[in-house]
N, C-alpha and C. Protein backbone atom coordinates (compact mmCIF):
# COMPACT_ATOMS: atom_id res chain seq x y z
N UNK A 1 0.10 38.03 11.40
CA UNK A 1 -0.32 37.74 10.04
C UNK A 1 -0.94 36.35 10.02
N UNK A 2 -2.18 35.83 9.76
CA UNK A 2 -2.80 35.07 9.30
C UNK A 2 -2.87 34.60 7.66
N UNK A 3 -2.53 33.45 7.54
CA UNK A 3 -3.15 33.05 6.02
C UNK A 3 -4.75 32.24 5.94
N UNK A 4 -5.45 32.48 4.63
CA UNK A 4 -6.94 31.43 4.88
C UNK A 4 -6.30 31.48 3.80
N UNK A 5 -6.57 29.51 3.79
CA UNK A 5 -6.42 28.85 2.23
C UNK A 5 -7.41 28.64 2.04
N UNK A 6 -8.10 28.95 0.53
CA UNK A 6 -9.31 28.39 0.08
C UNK A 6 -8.64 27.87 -1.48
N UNK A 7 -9.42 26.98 -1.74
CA UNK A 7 -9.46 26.13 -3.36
C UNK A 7 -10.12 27.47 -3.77
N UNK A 8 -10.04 26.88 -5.20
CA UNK A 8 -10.51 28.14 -6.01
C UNK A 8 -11.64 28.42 -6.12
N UNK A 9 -12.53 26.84 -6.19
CA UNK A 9 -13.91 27.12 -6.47
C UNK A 9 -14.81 28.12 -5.10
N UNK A 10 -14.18 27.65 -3.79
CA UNK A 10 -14.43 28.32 -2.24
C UNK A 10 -14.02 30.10 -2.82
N UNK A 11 -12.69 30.08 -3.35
CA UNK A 11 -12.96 32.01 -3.10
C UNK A 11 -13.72 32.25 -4.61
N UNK A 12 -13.88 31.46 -5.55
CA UNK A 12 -14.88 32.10 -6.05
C UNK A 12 -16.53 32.59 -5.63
N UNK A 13 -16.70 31.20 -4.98
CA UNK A 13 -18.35 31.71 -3.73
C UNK A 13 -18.29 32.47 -2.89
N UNK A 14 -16.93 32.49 -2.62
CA UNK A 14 -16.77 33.44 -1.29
C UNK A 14 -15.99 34.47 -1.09
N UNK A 15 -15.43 34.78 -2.28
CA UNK A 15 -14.37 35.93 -1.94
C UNK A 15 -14.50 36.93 -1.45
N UNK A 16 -15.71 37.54 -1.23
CA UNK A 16 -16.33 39.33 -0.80
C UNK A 16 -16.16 38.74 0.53
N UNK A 17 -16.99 37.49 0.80
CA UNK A 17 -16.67 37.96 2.82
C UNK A 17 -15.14 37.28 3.11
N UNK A 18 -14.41 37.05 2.42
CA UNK A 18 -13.24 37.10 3.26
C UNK A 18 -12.58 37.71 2.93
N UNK A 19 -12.35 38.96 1.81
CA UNK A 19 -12.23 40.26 1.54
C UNK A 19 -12.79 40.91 2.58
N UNK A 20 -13.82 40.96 2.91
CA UNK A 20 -14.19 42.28 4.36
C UNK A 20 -13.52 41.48 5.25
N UNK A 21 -13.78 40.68 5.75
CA UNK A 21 -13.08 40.20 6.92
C UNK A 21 -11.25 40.13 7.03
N UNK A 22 -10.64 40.40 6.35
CA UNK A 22 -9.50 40.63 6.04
C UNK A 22 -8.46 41.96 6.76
N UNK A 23 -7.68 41.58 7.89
CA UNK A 23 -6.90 42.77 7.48
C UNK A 23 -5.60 43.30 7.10
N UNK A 24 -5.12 44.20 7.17
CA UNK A 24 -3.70 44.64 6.59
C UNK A 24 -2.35 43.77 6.45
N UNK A 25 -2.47 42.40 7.07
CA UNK A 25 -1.71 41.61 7.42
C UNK A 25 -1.64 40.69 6.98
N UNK A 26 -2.65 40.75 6.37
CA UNK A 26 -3.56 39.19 6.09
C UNK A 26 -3.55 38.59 4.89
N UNK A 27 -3.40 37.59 4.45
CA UNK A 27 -3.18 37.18 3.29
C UNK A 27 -4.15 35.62 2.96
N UNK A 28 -4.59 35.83 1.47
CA UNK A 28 -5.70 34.62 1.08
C UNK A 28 -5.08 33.51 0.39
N UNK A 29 -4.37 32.84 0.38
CA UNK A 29 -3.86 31.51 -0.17
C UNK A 29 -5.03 30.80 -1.37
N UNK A 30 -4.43 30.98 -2.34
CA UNK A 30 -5.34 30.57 -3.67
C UNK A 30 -4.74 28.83 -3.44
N UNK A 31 -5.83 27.78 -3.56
CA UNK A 31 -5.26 26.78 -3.98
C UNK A 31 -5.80 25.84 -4.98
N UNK A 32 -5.11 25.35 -5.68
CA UNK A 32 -5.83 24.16 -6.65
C UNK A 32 -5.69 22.77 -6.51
N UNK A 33 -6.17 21.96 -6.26
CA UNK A 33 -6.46 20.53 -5.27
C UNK A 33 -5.19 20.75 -4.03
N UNK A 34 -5.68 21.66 -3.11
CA UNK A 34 -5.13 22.18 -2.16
C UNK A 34 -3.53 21.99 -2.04
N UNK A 35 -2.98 22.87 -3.39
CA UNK A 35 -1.48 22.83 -4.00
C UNK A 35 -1.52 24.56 -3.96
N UNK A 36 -0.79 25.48 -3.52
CA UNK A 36 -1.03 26.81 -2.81
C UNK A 36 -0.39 27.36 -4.88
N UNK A 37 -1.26 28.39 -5.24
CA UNK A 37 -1.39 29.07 -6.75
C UNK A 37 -0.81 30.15 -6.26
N UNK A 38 -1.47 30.98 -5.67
CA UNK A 38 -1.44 32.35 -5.90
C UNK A 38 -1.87 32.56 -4.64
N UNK A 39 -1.35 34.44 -4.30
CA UNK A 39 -1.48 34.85 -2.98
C UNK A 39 -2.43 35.78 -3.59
N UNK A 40 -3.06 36.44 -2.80
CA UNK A 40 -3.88 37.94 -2.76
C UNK A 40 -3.67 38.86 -1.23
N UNK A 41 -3.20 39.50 -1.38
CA UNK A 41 -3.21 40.85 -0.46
C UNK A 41 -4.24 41.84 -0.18
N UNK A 42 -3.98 42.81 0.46
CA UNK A 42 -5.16 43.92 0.49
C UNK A 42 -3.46 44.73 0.30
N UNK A 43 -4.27 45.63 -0.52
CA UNK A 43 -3.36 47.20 -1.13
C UNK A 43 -3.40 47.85 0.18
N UNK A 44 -2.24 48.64 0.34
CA UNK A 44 -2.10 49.68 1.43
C UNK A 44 -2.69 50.92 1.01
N UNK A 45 -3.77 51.49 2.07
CA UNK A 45 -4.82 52.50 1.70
C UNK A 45 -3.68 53.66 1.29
N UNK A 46 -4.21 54.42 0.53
CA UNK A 46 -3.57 55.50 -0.17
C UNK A 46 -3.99 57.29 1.14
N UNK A 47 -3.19 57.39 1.64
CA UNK A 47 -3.65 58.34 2.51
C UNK A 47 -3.61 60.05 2.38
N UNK A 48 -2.90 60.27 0.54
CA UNK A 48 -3.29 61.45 0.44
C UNK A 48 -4.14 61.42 -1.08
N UNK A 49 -4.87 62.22 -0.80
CA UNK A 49 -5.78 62.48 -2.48
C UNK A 49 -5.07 64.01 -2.80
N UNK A 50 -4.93 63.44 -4.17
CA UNK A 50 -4.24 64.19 -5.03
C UNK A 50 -4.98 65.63 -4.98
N UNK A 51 -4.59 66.81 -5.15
CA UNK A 51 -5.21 68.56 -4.85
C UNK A 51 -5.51 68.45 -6.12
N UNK A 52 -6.56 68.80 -6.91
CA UNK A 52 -6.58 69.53 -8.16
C UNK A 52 -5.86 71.12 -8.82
N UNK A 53 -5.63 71.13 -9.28
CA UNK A 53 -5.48 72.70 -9.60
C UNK A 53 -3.82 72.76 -9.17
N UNK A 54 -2.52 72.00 -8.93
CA UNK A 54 -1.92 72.46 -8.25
C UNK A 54 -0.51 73.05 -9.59
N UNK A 55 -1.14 72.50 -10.89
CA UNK A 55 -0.37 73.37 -11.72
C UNK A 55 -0.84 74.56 -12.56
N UNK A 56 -1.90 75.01 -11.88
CA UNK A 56 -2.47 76.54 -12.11
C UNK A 56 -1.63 77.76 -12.78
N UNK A 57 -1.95 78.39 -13.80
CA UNK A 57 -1.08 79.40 -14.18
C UNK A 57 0.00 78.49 -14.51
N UNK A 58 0.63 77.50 -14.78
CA UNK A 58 2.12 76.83 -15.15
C UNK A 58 2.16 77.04 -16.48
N UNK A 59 0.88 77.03 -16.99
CA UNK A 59 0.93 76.45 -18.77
C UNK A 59 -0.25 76.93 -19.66
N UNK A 60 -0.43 77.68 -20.58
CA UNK A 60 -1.48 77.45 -21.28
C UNK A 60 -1.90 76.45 -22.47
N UNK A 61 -2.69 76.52 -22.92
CA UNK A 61 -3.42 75.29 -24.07
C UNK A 61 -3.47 76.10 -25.28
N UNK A 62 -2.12 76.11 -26.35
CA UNK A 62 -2.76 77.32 -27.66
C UNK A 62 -3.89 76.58 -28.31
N UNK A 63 -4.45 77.67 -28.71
CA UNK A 63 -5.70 77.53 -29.49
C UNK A 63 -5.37 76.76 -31.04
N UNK A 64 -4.53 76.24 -31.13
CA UNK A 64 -3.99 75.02 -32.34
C UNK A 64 -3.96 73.65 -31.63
N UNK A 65 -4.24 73.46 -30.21
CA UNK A 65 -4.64 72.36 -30.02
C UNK A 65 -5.60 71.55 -30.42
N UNK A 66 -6.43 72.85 -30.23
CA UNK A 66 -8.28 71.95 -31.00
C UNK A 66 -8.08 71.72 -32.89
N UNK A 67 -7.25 71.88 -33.42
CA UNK A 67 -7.55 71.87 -34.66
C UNK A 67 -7.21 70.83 -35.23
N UNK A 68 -7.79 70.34 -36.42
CA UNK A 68 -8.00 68.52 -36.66
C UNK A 68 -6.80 68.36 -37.26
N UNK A 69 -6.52 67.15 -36.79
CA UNK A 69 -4.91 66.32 -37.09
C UNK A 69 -4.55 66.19 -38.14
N UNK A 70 -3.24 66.08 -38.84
CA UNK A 70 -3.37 65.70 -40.13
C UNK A 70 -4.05 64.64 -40.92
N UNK A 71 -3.79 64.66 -42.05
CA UNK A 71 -4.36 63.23 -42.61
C UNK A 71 -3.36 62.14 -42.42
N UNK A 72 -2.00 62.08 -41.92
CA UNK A 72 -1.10 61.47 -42.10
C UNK A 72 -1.02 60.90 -40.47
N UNK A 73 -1.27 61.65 -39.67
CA UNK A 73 -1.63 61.26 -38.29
C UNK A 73 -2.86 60.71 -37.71
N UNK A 74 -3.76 60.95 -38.57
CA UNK A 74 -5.27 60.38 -38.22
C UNK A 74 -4.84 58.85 -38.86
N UNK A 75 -4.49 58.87 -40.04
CA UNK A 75 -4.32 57.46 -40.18
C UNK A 75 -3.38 56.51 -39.94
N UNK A 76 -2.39 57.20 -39.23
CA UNK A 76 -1.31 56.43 -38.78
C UNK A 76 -2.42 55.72 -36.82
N UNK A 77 -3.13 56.69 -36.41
CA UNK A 77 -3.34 56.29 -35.45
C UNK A 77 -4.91 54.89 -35.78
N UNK A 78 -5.15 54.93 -37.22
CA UNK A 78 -6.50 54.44 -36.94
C UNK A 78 -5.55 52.84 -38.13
N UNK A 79 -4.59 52.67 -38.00
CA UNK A 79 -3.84 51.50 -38.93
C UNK A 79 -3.73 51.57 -40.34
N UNK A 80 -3.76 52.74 -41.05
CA UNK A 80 -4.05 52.90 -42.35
C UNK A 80 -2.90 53.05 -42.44
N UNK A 81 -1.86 53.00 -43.77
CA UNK A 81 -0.71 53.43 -44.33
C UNK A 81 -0.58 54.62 -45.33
């Protein structure tokens, strides 16, 4: 594991290339008059994508879903009393 400290104004000019250059281990040291702020990581890649469709047949949608809300619910959601 490596740390790169940069001041803030440095990863603001520069943050994309030491984002690519970065890996799984690696960590960016935020600093402000080189006093350590904040860390940044890289997220651990996500290695399954979700299936669509996998609650098929579970449930239907009645046809009273589509029909317009009350008046008492439309305006509770839009701040009216």
């Amino acid at each position: 594991m490596s740390d790169i400290k940069l001041n803030i104004h440095e990863a603001k000019t520069h943050l994309s290339r030491h984002l690519n250059e970065m890996s799984e281990n690696d960590r960016i040291i935020l600093c402000r008059r080189n006093l350590p702020v904040a860390e940044i990581r890289l997220l651990p890649v996500r290695r399954h994508q979700r299936r669509l469709g996998l609650a098929k047949g579970e449930f239907t949608v009645p046809g009273s879903f589509f029909d317009p809300l009350p008046d008492d619910l439309l305006n509770a959601f839009e701040g009216k009393r």
